[in-house]
C-alpha atoms as a PDB file:
ATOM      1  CA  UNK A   1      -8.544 118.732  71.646  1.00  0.00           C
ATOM      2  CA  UNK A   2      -9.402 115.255  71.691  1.00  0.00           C
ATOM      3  CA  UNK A   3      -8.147 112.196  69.621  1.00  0.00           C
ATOM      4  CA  UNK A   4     -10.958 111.691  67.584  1.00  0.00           C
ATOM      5  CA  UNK A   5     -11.300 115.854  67.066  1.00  0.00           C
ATOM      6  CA  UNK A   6      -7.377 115.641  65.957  1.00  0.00           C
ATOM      7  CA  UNK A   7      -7.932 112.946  63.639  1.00  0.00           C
ATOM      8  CA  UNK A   8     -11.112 115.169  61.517  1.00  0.00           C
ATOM      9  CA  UNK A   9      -8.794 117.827  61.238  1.00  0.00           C
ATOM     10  CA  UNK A  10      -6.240 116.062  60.026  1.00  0.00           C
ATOM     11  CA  UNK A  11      -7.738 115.124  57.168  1.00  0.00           C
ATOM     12  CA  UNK A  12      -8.547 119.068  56.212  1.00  0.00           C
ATOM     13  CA  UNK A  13      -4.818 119.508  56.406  1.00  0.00           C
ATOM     14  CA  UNK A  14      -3.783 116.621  54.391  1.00  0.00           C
ATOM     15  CA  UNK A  15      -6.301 117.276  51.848  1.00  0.00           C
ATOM     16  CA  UNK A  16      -5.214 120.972  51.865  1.00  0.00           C
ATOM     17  CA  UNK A  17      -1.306 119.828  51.776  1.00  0.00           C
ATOM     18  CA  UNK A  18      -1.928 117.468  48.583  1.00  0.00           C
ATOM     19  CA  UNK A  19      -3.196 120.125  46.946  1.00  0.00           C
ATOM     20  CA  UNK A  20      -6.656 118.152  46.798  1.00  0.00           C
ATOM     21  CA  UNK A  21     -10.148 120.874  46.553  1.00  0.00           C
ATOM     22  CA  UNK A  22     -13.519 119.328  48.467  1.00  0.00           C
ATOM     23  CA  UNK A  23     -14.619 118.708  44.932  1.00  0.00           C
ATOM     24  CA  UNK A  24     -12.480 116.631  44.154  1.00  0.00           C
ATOM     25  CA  UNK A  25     -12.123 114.656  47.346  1.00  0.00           C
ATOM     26  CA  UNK A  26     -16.328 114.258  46.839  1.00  0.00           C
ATOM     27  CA  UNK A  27     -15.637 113.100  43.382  1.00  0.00           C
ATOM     28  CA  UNK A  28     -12.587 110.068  44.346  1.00  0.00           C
ATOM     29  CA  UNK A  29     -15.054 109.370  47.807  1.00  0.00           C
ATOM     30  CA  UNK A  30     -18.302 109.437  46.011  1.00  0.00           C
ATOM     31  CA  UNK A  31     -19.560 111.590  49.150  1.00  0.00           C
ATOM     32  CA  UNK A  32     -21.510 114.825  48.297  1.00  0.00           C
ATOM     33  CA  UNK A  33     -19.296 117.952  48.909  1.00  0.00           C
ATOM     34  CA  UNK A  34     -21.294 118.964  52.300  1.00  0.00           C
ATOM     35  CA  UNK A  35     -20.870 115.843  53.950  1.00  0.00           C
ATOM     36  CA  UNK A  36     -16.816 115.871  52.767  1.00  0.00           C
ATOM     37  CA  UNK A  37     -16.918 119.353  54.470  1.00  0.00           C
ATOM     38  CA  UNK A  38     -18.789 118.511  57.459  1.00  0.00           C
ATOM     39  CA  UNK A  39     -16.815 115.130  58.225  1.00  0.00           C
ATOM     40  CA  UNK A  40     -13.607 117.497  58.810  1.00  0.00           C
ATOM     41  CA  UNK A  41     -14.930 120.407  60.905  1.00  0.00           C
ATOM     42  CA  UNK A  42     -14.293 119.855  64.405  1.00  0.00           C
ATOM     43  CA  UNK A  43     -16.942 118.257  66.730  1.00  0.00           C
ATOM     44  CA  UNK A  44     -19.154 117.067  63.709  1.00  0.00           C
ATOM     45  CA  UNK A  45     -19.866 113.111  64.732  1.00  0.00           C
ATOM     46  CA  UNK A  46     -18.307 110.757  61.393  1.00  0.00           C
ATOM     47  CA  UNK A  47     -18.815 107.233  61.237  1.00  0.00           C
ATOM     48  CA  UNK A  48     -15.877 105.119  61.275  1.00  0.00           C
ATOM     49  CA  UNK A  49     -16.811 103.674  57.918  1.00  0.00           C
ATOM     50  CA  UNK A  50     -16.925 107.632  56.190  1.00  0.00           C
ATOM     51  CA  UNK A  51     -13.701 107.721  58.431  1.00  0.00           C
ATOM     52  CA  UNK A  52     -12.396 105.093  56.181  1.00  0.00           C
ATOM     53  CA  UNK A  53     -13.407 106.223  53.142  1.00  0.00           C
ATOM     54  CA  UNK A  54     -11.658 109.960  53.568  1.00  0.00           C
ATOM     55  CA  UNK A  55      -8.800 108.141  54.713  1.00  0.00           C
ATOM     56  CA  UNK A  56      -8.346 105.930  51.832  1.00  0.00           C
ATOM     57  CA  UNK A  57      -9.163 108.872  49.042  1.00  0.00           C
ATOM     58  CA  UNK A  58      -6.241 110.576  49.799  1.00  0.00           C
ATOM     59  CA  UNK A  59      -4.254 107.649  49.888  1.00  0.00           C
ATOM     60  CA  UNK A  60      -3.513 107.442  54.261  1.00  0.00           C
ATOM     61  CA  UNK A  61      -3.991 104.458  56.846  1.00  0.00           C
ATOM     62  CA  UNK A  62      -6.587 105.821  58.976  1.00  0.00           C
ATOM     63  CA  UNK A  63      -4.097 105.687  62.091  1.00  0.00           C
ATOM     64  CA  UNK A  64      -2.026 107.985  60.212  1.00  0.00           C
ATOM     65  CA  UNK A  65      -4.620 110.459  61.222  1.00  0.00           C
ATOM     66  CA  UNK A  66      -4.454 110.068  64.139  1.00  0.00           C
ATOM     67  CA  UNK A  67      -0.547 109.943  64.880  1.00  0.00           C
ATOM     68  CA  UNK A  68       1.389 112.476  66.901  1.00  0.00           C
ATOM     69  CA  UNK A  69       3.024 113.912  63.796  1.00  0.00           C
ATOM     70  CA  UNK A  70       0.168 113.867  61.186  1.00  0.00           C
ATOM     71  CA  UNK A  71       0.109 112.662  57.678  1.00  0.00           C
ATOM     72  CA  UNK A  72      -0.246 116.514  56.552  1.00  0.00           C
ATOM     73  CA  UNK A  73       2.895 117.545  57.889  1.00  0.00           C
ATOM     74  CA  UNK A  74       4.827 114.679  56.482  1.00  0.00           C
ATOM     75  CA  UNK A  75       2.837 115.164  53.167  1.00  0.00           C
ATOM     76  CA  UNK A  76       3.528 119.320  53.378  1.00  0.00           C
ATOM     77  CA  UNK A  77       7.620 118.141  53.293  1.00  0.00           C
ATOM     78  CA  UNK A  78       7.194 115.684  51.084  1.00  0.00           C
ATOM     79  CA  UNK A  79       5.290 118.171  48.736  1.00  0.00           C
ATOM     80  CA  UNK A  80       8.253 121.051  49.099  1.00  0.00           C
ATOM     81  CA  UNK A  81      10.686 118.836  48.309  1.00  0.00           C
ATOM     82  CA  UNK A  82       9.497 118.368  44.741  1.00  0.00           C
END
């Protein structure tokens, strides 16, 4: 898989892993719910700037994304230690 491939589906699984639904990630991004969708299936093509934005909705540098341990998994912890 490559880097940028890694990063888009990173964002599904922190998303998922903050307990955060496409609706509401469209609502805090002001994106429609399609293009939220689209941005984090692999091989779609997202501009850096929407790259930003996704990043910065749930509250993640964008090189978090793209790290070798992902923001998800450190947000999935985080999360079950609650």
């Amino acid at each position: 898989m490559s880097y940028w491939k890694e990063g888009l589906e990173s964002i599904k699984h922190t998303r998922k892993a903050l307990g955060v639904s496409l609706m509401e990630m469209a609502r805090r991004t002001g994106l429609h719910r399609e293009q939220v969708a689209r941005a984090e299936r692999k091989g779609i093509d997202v501009r850096a700037s929407t790259l930003l934005i996704l990043a910065r909705a749930l509250g993640v540098p964008v090189c978090k994304l793209f790290g070798k341990e992902g923001q998800h998994e450190r947000a999935a912890r985080s999360k079950r230690r609650r």
